[in-house]
Protein backbone atom coordinates (compact mmCIF):
# COMPACT_ATOMS: atom_id res chain seq x y z
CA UNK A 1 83.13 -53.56 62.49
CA UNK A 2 80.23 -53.70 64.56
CA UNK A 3 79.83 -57.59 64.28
CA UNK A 4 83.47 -57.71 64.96
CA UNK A 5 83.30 -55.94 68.27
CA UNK A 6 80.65 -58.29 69.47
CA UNK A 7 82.51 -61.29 68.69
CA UNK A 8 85.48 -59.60 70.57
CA UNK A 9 83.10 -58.92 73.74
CA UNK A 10 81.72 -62.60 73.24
CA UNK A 11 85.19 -64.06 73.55
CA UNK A 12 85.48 -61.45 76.77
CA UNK A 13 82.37 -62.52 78.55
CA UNK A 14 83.62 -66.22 77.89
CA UNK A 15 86.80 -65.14 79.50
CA UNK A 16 85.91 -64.13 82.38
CA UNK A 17 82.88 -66.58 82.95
CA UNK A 18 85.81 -69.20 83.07
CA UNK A 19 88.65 -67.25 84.47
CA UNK A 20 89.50 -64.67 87.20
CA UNK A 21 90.51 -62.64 84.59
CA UNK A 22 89.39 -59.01 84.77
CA UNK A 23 87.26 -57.48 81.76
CA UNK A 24 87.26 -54.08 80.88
CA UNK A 25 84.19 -51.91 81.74
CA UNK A 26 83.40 -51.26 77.66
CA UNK A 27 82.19 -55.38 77.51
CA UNK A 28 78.99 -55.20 78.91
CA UNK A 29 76.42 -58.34 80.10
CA UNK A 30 73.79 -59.27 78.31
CA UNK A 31 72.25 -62.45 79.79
CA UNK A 32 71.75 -63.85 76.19
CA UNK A 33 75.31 -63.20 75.32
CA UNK A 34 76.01 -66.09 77.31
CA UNK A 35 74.89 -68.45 74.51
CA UNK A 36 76.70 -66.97 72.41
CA UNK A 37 80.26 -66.88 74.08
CA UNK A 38 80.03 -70.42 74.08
CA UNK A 39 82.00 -70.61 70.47
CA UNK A 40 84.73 -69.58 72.45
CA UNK A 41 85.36 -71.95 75.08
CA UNK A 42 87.86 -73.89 73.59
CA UNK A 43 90.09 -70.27 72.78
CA UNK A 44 89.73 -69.95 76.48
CA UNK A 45 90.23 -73.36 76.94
CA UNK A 46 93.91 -73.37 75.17
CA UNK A 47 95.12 -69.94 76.59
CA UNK A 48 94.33 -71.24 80.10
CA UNK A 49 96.53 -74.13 78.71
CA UNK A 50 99.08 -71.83 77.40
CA UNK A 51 99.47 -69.86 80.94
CA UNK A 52 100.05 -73.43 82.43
CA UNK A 53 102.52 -74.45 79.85
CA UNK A 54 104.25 -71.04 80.47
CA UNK A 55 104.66 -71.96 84.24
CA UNK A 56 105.66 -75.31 83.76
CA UNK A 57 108.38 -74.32 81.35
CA UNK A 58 110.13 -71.57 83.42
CA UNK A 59 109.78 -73.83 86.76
CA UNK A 60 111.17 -76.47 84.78
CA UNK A 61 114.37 -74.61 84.87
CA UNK A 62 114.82 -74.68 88.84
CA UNK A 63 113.02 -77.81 89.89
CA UNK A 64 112.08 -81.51 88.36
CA UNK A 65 109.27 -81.98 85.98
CA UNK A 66 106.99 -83.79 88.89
CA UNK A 67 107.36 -80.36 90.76
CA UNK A 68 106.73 -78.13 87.72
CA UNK A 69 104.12 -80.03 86.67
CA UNK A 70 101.95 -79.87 90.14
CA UNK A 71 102.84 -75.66 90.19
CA UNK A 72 101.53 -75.47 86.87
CA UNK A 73 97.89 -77.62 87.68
CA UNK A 74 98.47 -75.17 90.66
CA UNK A 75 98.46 -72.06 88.85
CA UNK A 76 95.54 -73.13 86.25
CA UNK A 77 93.57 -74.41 88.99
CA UNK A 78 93.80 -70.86 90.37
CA UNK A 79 93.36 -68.90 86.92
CA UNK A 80 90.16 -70.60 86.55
CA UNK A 81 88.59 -70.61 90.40
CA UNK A 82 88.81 -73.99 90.10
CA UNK A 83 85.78 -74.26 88.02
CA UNK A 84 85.69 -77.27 86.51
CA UNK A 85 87.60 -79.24 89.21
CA UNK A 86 84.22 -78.27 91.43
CA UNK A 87 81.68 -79.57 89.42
CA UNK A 88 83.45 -82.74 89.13
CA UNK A 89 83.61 -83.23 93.00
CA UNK A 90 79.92 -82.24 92.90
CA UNK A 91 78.99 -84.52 90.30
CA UNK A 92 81.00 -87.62 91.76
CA UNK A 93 79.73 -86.59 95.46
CA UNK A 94 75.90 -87.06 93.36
CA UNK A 95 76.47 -89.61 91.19
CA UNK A 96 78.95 -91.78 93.41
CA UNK A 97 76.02 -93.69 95.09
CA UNK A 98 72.98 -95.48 94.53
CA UNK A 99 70.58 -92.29 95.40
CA UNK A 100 67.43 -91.59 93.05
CA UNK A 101 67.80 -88.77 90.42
CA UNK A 102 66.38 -86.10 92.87
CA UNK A 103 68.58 -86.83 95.53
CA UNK A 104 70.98 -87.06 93.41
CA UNK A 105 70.56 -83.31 92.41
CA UNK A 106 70.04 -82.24 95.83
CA UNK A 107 73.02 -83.59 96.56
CA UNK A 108 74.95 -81.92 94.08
CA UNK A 109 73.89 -78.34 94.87
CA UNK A 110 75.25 -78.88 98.29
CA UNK A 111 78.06 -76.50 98.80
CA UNK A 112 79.90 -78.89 101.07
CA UNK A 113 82.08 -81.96 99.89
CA UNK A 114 81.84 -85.31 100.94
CA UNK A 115 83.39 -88.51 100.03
CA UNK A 116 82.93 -89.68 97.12
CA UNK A 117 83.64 -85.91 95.71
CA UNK A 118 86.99 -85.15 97.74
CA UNK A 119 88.01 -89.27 96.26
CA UNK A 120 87.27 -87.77 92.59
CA UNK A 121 88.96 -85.02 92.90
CA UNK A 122 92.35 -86.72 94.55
CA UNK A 123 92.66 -89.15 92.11
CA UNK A 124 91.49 -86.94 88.97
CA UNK A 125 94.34 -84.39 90.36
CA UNK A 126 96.90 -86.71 90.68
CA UNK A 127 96.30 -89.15 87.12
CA UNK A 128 96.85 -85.94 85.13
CA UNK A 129 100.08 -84.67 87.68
CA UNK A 130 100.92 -88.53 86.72
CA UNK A 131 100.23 -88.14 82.64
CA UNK A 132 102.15 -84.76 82.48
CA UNK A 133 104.85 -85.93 85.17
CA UNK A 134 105.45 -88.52 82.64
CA UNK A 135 105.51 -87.30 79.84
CA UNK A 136 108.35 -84.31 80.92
CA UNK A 137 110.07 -87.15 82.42
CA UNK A 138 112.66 -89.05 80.32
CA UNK A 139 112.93 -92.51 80.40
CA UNK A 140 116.21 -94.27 81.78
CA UNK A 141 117.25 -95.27 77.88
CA UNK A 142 117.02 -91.52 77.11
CA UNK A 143 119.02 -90.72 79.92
CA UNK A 144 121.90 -92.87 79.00
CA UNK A 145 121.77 -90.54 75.45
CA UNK A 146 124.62 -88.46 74.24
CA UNK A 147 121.94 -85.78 73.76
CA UNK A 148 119.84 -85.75 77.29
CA UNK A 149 119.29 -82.63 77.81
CA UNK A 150 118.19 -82.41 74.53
CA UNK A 151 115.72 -85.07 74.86
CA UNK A 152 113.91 -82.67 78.40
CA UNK A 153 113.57 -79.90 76.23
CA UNK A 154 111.75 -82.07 73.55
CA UNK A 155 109.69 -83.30 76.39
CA UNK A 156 109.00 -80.51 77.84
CA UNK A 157 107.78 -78.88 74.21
CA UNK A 158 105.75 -81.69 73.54
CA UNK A 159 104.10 -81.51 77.67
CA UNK A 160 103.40 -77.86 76.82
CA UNK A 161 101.22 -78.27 73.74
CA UNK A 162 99.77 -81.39 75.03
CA UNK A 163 98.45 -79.15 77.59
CA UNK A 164 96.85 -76.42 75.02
CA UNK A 165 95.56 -78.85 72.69
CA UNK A 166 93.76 -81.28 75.88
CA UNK A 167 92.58 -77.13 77.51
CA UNK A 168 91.11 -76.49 74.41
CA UNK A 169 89.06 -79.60 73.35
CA UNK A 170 88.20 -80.62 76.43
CA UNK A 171 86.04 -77.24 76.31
CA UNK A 172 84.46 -78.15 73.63
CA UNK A 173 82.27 -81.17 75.10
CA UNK A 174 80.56 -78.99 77.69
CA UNK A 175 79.21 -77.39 74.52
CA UNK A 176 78.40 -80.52 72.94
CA UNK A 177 76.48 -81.62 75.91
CA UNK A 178 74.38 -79.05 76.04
CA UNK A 179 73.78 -79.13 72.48
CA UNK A 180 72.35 -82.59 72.33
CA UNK A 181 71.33 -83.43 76.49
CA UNK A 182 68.47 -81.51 78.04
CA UNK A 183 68.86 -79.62 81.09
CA UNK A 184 68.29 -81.69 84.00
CA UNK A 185 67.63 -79.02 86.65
CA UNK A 186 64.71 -76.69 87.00
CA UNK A 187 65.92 -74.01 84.49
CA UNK A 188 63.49 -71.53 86.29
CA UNK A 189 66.05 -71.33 89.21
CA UNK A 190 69.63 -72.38 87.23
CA UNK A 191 72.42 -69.93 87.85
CA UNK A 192 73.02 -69.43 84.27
CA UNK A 193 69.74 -69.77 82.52
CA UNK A 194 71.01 -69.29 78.88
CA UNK A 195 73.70 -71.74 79.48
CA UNK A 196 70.77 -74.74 80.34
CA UNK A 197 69.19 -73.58 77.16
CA UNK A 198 70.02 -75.78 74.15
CA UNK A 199 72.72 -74.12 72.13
CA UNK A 200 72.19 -73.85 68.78
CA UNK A 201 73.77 -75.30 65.85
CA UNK A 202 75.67 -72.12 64.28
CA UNK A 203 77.24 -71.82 68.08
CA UNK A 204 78.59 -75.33 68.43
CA UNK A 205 79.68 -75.39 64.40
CA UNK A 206 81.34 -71.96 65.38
CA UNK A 207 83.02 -73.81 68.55
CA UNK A 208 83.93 -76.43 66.29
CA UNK A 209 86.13 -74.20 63.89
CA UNK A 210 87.79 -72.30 66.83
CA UNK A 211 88.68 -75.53 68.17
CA UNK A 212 90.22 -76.42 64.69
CA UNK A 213 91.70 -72.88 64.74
CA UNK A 214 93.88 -73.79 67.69
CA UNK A 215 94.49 -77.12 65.91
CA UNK A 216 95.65 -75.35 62.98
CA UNK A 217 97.53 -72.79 64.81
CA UNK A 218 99.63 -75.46 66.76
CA UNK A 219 100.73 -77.12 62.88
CA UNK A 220 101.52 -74.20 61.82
CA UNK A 221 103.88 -73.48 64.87
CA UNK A 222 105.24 -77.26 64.78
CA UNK A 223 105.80 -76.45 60.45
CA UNK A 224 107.40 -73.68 61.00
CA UNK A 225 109.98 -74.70 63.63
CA UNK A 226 110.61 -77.84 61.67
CA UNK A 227 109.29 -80.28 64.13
CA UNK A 228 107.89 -83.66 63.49
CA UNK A 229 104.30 -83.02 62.15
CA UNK A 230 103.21 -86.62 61.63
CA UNK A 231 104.21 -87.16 65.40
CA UNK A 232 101.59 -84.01 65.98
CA UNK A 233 98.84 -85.25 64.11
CA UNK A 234 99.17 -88.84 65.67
CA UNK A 235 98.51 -87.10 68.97
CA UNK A 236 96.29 -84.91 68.46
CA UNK A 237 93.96 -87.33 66.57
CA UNK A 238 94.64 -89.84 69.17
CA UNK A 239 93.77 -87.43 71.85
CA UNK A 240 90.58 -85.96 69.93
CA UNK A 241 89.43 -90.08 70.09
CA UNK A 242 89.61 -90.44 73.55
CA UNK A 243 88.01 -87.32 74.33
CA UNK A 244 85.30 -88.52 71.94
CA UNK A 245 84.34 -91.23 73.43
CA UNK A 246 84.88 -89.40 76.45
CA UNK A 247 82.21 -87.11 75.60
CA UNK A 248 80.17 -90.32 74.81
CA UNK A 249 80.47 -91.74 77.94
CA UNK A 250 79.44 -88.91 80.09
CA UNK A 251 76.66 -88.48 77.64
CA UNK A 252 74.87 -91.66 78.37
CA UNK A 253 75.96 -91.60 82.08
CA UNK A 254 74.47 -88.46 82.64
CA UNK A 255 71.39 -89.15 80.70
CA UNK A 256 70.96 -91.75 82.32
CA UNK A 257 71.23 -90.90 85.73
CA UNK A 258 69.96 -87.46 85.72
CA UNK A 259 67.84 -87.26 82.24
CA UNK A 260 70.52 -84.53 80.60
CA UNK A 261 73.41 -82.39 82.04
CA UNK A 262 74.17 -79.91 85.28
CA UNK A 263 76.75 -76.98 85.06
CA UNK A 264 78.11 -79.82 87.45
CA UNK A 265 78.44 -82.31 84.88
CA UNK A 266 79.76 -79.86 82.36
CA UNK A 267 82.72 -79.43 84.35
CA UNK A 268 83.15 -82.74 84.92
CA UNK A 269 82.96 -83.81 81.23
CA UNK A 270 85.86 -80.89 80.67
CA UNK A 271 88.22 -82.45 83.09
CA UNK A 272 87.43 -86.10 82.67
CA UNK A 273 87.79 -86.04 78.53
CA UNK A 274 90.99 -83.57 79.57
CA UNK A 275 92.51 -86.35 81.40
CA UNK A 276 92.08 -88.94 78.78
CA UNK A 277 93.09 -86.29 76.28
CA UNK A 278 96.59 -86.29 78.06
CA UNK A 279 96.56 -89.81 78.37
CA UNK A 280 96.35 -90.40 74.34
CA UNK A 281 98.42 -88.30 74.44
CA UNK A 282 101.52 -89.71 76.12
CA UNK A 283 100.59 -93.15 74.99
CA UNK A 284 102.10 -91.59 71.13
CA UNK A 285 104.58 -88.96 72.24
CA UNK A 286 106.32 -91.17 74.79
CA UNK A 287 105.36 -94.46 75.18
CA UNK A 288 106.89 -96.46 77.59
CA UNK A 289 108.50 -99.03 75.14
């Protein structure tokens, strides 16, 4: 019972160190327990996406998918403080130019935005209002269907657990990354010391399996409903690829520009691999021929 309860206040802390959401008194902080709430990012990560798949499903009723789509990114943008979506404007406004690697971090832990950070963010925002626009959008050949309406509740089902499953992983490389990339900052003056600390391998195996948890939770849901299941592992696998190599990508850039990671970074790599997450995604669900 005991090692129960501090799993349950892990999976607290890690809520509200990525959400606005309020934790009872009973939790606690422990400066080291921020290590170890890092196993449960990606549960975060997919009930974040389930509050935006929530939204997007009852504005769907009132207004078209484009519009439900940006309230939803509207609402999970302001569950989580925009957390993520800041440290990829800080990490494009550092990295976007040809600056040495300690401007480059000066630059980033500048509060204000500048160019090449507001141009990430615009264009990161409105590819994944694009991906999920699209993929709650029939095409004109489903239109001209017997069974239309049908085919926008499949889509919109489909949108909504594209949008767990790409919440959920996507969490998972920030662990990853600080797992195997040193920190590049001075750790004696981070914000979150334990968090530029290299996790260790029982945390990111334990991330691993809650991420798997959600992926086995979402084919149990599709089983049990009778939905397509191959169609669900296509995706998902598809999506876990591109936010592989995702995850690779960022690795090496960031390496190689800064000689390991930022918090910046990390929140970058979450919404970067999200992004290509979604766009696996819709490139199985619904292609465009």
């Amino acid at each position: 019972m005991k090692a129960l309860l501090h799993e349950i206040r892990l999976s607290l802390i890690a809520l509200q160190f990525l959400t606005r959401v309020p934790v009872p008194g009973w939790v606690g902080f422990e400066p080291t327990w921020l290590q170890g709430c890092l196993r449960y990012f990606p549960l975060i990560g997919a009930l974040v996406g389930l509050a935006g798949a929530l939204v997007l499903a009852a504005t769907a009723f009132w207004w078209p998918p484009a519009v439900a789509v940006v309230l939803s990114m509207a609402f999970t943008v302001w569950l989580t403080g925009g957390f993520h979506e800041d440290g990829l404007a800080d990490t494009c406004d550092g990295l976007g130019g040809a600056v040495s690697r300690e401007r480059a971090l000066t630059i980033m832990k500048d509060s204000r935005l500048g160019s090449y950070g507001a141009l990430g963010l615009i264009l990161m925002l409105l590819l994944k209002a694009a991906v999920l626009a699209s993929l709650a959008t029939p095409l004109f050949n489903e239109l001209d269907s017997a069974e239309s309406s049908h085919v926008r509740q499949v889509l919109l089902a489909w949108t909504m657990m594209a949008m767990i499953w790409c919440h959920a992983a996507s969490r998972l490389v920030p662990v990853c990354l600080i797992r195997f990339l040193p920190y590049a900052g001075d750790l004696d003056h981070a914000k979150a010391k334990p968090l530029a600390m290299q996790v260790s391998w029982p945390n990111l195996l334990a991330a691993v399996v809650v991420t798997g948890a959600v992926a086995g939770l979402m084919w149990l849901w599709f089983s049990f409903t009778g939905w397509p299941e191959g169609t669900l592992l296509a995706a998902m696998l598809k999506s876990t690829l591109a936010m592989v190599l995702g995850a690779v990508v960022c690795a090496r850039w960031f390496h190689k520009r800064l000689g390991g990671f930022t918090g910046d970074t990390l929140g970058a790599s979450q919404q970067i691999t999200e992004v290509l997450g979604l766009m696996a995604w819709l490139a199985v669900v619904h292609p465009v021929a």
